[in-house]
N, C-alpha and C. Protein backbone atom coordinates (compact mmCIF):
# COMPACT_ATOMS: atom_id res chain seq x y z
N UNK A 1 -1.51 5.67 -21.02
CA UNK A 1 -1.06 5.08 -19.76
C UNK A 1 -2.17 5.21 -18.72
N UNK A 2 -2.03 4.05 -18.10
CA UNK A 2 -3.37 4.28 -16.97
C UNK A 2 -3.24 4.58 -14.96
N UNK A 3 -3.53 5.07 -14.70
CA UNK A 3 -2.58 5.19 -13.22
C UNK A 3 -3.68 3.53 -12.37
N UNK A 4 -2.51 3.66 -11.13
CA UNK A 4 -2.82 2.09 -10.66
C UNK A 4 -4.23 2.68 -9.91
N UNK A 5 -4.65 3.24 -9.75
CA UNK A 5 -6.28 3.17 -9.27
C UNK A 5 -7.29 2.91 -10.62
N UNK A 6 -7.24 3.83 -11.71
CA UNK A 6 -7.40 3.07 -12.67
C UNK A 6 -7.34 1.76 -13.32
N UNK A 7 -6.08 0.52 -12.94
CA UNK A 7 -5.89 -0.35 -12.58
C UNK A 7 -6.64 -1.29 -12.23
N UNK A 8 -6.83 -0.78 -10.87
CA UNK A 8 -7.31 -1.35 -9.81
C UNK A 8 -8.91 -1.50 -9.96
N UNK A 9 -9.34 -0.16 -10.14
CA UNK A 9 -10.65 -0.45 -10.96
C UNK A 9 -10.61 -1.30 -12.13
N UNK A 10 -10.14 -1.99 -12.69
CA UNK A 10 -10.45 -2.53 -13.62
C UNK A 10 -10.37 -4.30 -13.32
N UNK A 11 -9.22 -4.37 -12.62
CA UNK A 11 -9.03 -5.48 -11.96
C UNK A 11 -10.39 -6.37 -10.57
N UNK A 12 -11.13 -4.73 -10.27
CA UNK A 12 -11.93 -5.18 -9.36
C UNK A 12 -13.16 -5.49 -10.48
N UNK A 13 -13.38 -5.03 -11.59
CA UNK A 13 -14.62 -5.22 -12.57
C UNK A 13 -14.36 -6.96 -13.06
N UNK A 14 -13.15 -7.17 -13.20
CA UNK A 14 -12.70 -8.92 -13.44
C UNK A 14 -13.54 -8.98 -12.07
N UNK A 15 -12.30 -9.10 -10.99
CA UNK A 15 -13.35 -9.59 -9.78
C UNK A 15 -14.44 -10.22 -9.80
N UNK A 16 -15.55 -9.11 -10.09
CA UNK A 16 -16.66 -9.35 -9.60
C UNK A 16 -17.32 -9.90 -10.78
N UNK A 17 -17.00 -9.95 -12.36
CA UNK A 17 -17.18 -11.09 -12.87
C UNK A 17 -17.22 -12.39 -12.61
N UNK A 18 -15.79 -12.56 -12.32
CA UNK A 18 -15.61 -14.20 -11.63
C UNK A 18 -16.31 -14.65 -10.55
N UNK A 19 -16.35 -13.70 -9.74
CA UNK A 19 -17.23 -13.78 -8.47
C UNK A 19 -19.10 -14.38 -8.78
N UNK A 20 -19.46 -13.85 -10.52
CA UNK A 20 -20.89 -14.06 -10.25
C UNK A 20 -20.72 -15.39 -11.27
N UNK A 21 -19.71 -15.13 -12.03
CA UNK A 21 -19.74 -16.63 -12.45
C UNK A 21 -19.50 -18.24 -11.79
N UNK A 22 -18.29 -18.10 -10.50
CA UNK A 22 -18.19 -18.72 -9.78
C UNK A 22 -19.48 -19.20 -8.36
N UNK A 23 -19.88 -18.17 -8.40
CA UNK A 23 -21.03 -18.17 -7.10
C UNK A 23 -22.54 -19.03 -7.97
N UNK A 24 -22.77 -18.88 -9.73
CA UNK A 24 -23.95 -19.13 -9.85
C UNK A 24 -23.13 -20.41 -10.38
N UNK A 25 -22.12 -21.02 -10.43
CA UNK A 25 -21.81 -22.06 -10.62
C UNK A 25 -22.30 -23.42 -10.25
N UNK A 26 -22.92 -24.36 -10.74
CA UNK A 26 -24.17 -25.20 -10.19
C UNK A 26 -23.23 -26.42 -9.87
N UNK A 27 -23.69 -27.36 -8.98
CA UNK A 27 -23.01 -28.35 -8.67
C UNK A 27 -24.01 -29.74 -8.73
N UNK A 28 -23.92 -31.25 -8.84
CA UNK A 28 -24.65 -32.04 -8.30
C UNK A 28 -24.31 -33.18 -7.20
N UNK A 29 -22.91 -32.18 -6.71
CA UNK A 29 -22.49 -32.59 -5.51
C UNK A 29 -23.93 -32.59 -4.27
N UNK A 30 -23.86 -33.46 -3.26
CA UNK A 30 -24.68 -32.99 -2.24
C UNK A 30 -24.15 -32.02 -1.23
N UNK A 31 -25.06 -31.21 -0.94
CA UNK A 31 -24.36 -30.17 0.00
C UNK A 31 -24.17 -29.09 -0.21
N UNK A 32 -24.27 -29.05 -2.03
CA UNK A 32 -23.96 -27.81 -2.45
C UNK A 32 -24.78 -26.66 -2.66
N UNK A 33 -25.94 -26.92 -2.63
CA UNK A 33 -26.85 -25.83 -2.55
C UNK A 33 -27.03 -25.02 -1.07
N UNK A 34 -26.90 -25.34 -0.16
CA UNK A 34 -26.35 -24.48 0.75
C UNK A 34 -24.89 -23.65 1.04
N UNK A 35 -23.78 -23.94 -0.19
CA UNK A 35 -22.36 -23.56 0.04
C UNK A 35 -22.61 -21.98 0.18
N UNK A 36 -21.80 -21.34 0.65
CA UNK A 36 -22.04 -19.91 0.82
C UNK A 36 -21.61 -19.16 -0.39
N UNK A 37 -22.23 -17.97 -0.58
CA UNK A 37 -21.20 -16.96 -1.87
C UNK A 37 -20.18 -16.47 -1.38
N UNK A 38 -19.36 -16.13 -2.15
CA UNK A 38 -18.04 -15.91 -1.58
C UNK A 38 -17.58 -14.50 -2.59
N UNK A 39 -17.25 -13.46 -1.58
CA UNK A 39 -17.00 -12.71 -2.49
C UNK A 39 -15.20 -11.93 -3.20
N UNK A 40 -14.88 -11.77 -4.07
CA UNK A 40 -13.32 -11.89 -4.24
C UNK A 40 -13.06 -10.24 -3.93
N UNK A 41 -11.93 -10.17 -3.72
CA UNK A 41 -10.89 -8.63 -3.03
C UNK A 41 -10.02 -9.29 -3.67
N UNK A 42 -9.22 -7.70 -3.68
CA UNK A 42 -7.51 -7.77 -4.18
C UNK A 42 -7.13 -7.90 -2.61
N UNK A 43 -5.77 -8.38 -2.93
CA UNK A 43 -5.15 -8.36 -1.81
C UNK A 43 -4.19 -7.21 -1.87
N UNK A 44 -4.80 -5.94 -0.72
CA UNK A 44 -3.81 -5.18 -1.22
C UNK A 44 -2.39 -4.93 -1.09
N UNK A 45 -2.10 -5.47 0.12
CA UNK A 45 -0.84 -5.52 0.63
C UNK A 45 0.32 -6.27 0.08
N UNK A 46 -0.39 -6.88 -0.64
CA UNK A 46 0.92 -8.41 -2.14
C UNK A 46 0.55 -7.37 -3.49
N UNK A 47 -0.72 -6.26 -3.48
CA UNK A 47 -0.11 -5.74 -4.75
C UNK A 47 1.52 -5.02 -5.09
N UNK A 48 1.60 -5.60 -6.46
CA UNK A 48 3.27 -5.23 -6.86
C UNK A 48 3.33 -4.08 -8.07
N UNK A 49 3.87 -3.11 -8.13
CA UNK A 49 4.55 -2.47 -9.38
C UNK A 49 5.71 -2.74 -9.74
N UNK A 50 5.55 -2.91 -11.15
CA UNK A 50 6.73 -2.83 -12.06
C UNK A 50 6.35 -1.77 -12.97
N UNK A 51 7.78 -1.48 -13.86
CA UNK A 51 7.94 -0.94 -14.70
C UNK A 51 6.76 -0.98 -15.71
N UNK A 52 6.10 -2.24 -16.40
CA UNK A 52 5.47 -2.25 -17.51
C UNK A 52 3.16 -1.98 -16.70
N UNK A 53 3.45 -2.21 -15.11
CA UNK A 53 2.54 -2.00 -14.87
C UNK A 53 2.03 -2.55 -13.27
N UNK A 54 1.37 -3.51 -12.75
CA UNK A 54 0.67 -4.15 -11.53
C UNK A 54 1.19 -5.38 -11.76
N UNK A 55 0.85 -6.08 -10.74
CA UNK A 55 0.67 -7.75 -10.28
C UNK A 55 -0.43 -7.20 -9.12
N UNK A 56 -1.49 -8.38 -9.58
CA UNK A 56 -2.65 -7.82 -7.71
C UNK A 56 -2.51 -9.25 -7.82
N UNK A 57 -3.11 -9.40 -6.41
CA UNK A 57 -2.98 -11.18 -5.71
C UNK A 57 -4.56 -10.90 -5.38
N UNK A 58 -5.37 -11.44 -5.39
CA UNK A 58 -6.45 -12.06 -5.20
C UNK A 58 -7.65 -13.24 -4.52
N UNK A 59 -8.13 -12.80 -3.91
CA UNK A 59 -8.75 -14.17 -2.62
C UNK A 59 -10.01 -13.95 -2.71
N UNK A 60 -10.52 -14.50 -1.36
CA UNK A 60 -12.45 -14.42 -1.16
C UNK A 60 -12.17 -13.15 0.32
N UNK A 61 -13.24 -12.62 0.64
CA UNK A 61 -13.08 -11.44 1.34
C UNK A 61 -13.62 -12.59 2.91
N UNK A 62 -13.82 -13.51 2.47
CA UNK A 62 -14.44 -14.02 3.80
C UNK A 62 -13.03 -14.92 4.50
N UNK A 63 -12.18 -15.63 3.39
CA UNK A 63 -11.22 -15.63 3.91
C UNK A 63 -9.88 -14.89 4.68
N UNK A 64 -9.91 -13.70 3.59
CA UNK A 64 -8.98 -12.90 4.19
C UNK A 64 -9.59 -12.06 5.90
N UNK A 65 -10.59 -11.70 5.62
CA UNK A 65 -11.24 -11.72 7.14
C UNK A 65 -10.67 -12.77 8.14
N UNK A 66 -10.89 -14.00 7.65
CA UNK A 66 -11.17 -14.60 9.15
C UNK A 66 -9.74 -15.80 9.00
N UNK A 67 -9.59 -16.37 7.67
CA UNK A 67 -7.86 -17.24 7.66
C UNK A 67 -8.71 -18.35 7.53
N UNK A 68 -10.00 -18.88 7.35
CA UNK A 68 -10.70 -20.31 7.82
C UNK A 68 -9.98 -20.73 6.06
N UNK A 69 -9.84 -22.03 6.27
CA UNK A 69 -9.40 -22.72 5.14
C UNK A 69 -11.05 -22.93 4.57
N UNK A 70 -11.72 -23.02 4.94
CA UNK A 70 -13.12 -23.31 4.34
C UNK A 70 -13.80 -22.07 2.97
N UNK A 71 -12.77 -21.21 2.88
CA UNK A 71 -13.08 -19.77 2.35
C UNK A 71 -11.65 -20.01 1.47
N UNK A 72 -10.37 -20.74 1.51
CA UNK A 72 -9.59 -20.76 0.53
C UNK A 72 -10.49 -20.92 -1.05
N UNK A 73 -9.13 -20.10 -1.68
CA UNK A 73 -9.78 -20.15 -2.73
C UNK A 73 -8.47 -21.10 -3.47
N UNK A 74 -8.68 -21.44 -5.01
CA UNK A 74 -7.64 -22.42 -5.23
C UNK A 74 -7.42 -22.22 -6.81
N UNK A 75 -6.25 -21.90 -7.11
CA UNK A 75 -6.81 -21.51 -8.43
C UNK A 75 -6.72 -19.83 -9.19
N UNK A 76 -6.36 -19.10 -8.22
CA UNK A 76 -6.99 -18.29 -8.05
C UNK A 76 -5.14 -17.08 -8.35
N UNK A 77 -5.03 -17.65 -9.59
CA UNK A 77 -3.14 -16.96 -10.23
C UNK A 77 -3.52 -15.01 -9.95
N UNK A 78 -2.30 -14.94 -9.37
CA UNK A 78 -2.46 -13.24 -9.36
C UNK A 78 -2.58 -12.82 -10.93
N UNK A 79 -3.06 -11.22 -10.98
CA UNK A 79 -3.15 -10.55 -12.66
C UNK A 79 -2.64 -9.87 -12.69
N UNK A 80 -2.27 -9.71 -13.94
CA UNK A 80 -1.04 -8.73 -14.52
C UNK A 80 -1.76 -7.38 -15.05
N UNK A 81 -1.44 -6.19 -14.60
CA UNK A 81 -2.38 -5.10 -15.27
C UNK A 81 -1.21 -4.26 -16.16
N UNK A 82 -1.37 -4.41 -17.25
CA UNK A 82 -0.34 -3.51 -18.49
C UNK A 82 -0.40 -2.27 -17.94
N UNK A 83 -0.22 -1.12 -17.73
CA UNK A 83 -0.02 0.69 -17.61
C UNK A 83 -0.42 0.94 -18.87
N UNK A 84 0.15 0.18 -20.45
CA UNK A 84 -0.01 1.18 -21.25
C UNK A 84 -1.66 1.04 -21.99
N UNK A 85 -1.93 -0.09 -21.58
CA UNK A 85 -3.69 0.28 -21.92
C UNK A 85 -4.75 -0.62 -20.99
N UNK A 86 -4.33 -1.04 -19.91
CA UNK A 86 -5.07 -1.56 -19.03
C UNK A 86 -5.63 -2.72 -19.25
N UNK A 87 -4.90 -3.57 -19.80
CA UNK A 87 -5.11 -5.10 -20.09
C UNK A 87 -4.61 -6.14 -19.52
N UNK A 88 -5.82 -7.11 -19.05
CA UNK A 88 -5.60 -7.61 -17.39
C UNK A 88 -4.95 -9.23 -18.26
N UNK A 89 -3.78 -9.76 -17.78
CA UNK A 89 -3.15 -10.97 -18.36
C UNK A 89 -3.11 -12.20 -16.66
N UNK A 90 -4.36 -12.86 -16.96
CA UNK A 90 -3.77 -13.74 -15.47
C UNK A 90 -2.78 -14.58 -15.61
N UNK A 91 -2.54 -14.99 -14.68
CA UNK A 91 -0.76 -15.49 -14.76
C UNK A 91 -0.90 -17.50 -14.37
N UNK A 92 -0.66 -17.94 -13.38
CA UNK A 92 -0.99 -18.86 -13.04
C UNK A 92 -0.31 -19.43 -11.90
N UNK A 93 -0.40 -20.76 -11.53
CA UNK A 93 -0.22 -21.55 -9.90
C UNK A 93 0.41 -22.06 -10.15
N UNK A 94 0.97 -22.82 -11.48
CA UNK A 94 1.93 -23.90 -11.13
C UNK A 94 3.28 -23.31 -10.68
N UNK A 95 3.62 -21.77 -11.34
CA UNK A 95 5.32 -21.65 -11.07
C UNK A 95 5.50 -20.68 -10.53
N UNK A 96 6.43 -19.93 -9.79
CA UNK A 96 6.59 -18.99 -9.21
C UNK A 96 5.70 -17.70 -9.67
N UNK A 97 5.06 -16.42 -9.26
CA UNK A 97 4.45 -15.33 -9.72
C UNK A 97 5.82 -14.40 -10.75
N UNK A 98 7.00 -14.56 -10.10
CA UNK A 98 8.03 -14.00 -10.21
C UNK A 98 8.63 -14.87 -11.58
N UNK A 99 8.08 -15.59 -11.61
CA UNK A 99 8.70 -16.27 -13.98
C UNK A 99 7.67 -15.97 -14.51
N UNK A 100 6.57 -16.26 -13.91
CA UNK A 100 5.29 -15.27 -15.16
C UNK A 100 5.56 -13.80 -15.14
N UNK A 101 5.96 -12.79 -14.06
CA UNK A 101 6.13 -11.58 -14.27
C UNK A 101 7.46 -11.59 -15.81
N UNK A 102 8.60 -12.18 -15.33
CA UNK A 102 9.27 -12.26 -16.17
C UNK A 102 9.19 -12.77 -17.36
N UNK A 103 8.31 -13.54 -17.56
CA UNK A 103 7.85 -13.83 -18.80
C UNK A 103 7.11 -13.16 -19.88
N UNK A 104 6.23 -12.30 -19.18
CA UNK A 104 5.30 -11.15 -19.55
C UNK A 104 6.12 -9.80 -19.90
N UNK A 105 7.47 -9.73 -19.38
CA UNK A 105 8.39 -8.80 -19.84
C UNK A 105 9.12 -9.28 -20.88
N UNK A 106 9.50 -10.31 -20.98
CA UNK A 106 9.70 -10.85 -22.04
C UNK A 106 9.34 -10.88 -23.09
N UNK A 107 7.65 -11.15 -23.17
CA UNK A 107 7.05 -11.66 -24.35
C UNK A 107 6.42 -9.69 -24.55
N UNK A 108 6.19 -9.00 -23.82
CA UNK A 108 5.60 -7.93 -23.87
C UNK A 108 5.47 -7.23 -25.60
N UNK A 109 5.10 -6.75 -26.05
CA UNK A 109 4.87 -6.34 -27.47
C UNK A 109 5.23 -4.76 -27.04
């Protein structure tokens, strides 16, 4: 079993994956080579416990700073962190956070 700082560290190591994959992400839009990096945070205040483990919610740190829609991120499904071995399941946008939690209890092994 893993405690939620443990967790949390692990959830921030995703993070900052996505973060360098998303940031070196190339575009041949115009404009885009000046777009800014953006860097991702949990959101800690929407993190959730349950029984089988976490839900963290997730953004860009430049948004949650300042609220500019220019820093939304989109896309961007809260993760599920298991307790019993720290395995991060992202969830997704189309349906409530609250039927993927339940679903993940459901399907849980």
């Amino acid at each position: 079993m893993i405690t939620k700082h443990h967790a949390t560290e692990l959830v921030l190591k995703w993070l900052l994956n996505a973060e360098r994959e998303m940031n070196a992400f190339g575009s041949a839009l115009p404009g885009y080579s000046e777009k800014e990096h953006l860097h991702l945070v949990i959101v800690e205040s929407e993190t959730e416990e349950h029984d089988f483990g976490w839900v963290f919610y997730w953004t860009s740190r430049e948004y949650l700073e300042t609220n500019e829609i220019r820093y939304a991120l989109g896309g961007n499904a809260p993760l599920i962190v298991d307790r019993r071995d720290g395995s991060i399941h992202p969830t997704g946008t189309a349906r409530l956070t609250s039927e993927y939690v339940d679903d993940y209890k459901r399907h849980r092994a």
